[in-house]
Protein backbone atom coordinates (compact mmCIF):
# COMPACT_ATOMS: atom_id res chain seq x y z
CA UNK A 1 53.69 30.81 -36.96
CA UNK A 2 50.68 29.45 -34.89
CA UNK A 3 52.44 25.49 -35.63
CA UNK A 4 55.01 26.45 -33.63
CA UNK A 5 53.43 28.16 -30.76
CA UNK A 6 52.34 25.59 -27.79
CA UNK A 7 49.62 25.96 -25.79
CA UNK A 8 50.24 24.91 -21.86
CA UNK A 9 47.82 25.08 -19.29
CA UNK A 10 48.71 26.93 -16.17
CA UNK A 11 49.11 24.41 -13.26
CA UNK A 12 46.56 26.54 -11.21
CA UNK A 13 44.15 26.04 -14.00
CA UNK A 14 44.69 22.56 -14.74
CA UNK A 15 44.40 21.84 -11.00
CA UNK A 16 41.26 23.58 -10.77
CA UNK A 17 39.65 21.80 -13.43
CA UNK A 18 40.47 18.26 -12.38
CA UNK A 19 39.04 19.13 -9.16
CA UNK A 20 35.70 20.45 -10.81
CA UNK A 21 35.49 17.43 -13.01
CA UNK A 22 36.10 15.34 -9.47
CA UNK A 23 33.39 16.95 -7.94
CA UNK A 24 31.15 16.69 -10.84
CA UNK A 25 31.93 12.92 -10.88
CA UNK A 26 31.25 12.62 -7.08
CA UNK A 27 28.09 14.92 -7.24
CA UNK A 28 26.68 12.59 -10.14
CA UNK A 29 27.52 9.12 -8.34
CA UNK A 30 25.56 11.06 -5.28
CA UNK A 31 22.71 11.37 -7.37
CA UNK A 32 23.32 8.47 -8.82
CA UNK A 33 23.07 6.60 -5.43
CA UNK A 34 20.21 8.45 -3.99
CA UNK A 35 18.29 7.20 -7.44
CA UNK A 36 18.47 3.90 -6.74
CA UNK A 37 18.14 4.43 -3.39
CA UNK A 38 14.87 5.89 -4.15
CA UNK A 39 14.00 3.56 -6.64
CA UNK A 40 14.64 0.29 -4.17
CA UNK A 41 12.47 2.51 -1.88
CA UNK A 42 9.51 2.97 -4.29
CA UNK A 43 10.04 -0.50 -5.19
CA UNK A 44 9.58 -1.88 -1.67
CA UNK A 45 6.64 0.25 -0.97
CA UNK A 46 4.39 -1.01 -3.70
CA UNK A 47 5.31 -4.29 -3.06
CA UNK A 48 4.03 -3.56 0.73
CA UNK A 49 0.70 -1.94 -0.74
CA UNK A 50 0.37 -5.05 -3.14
CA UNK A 51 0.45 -7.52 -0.89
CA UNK A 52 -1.58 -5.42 1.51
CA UNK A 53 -3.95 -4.63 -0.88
CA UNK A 54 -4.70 -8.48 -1.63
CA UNK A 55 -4.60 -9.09 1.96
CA UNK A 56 -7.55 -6.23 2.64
CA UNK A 57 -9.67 -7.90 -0.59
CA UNK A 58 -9.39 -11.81 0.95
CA UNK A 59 -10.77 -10.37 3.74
CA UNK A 60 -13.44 -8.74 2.13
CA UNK A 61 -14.09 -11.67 0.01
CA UNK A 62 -14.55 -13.83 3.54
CA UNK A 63 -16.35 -11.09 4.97
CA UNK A 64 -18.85 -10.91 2.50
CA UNK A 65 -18.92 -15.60 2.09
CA UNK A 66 -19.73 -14.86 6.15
CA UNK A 67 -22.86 -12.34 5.10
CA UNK A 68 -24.26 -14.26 2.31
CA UNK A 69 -24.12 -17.09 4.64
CA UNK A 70 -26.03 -15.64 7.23
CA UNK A 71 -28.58 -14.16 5.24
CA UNK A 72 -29.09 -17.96 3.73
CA UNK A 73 -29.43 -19.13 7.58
CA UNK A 74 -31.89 -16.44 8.09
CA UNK A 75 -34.14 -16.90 5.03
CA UNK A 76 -33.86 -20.58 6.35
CA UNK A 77 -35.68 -19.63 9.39
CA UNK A 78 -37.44 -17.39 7.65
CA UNK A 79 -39.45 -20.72 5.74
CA UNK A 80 -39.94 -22.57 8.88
CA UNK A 81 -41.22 -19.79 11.19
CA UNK A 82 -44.31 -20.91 12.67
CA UNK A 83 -46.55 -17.73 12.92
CA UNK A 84 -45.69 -13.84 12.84
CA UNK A 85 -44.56 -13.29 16.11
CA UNK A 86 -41.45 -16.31 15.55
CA UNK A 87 -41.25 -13.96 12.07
CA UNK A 88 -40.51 -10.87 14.22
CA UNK A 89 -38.26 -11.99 16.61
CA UNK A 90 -36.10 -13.89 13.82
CA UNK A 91 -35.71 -10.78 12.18
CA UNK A 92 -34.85 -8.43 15.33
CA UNK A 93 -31.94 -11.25 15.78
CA UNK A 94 -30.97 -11.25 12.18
CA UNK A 95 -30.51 -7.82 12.23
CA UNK A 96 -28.92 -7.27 15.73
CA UNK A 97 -26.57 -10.19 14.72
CA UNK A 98 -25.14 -8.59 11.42
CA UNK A 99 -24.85 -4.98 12.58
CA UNK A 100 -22.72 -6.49 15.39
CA UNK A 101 -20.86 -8.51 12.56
CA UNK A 102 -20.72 -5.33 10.17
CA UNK A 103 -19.15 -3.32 13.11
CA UNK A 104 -16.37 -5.68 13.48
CA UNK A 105 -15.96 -6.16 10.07
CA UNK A 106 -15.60 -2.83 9.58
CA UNK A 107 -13.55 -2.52 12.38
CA UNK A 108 -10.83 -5.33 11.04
CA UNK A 109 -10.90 -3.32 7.35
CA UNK A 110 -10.11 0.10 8.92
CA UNK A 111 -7.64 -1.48 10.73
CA UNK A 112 -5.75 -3.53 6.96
CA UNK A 113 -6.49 -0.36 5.34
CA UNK A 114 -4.00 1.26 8.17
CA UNK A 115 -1.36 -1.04 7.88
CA UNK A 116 -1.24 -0.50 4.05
CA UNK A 117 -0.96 3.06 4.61
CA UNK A 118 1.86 2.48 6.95
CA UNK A 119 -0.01 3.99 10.03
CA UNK A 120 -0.81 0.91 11.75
């Protein structure tokens, strides 16, 4: 009895499906799209930070060659000072010099440190 009895699908319901299983499809390539998308996105941004990143340590590395340098020059002078007074007013330059060089310094950082971010 149930051999012979076939099974059809309304029209209405068949139609109804195919369009669910279309959306489905077009909701998952959607998602599908906006993965990558957001992927490629990440992708790009941590190459940006990388490269920034190496970018903000050279300069740190040449900011701190420039320091040791100058504190060399300075002990330098230091040796061949001639009395107390010379001592004094080598240091009161030494000092006046790198905090000038330290505030620009840490001006140029800030301002890597910004672009990395992406605010600068």
């Amino acid at each position: 009895m149930a051999k012979d009895m076939k099974f059809e699908v309304p029209a209405e319901m068949r139609e109804f499906a195919e369009k669910s299983v279309e959306q489905a499809k077009q909701a998952f390539d959607g998602f599908i799209a906006a993965t990558q998308h957001a992927v490629g996105t990440a992708e790009t941004q941590v190459k940006t930070m990388q490269s920034g990143a190496k970018g903000a340590g050279e300069l740190a590395m040449r900011f701190a060659e420039r320091n040791v340098a100058a504190s060399f020059e300075f002990a330098q002078k230091l040796l061949h000072a001639k009395d107390a007074q010379e001592v004094t007013t080598l240091q009161a330059e030494y000092v006046k010099n790198q905090l000038a060089t330290l505030t620009e310094q840490a001006k140029e950082l800030s301002q890597q440190a910004a672009k990395i971010s992406g605010h600068g």
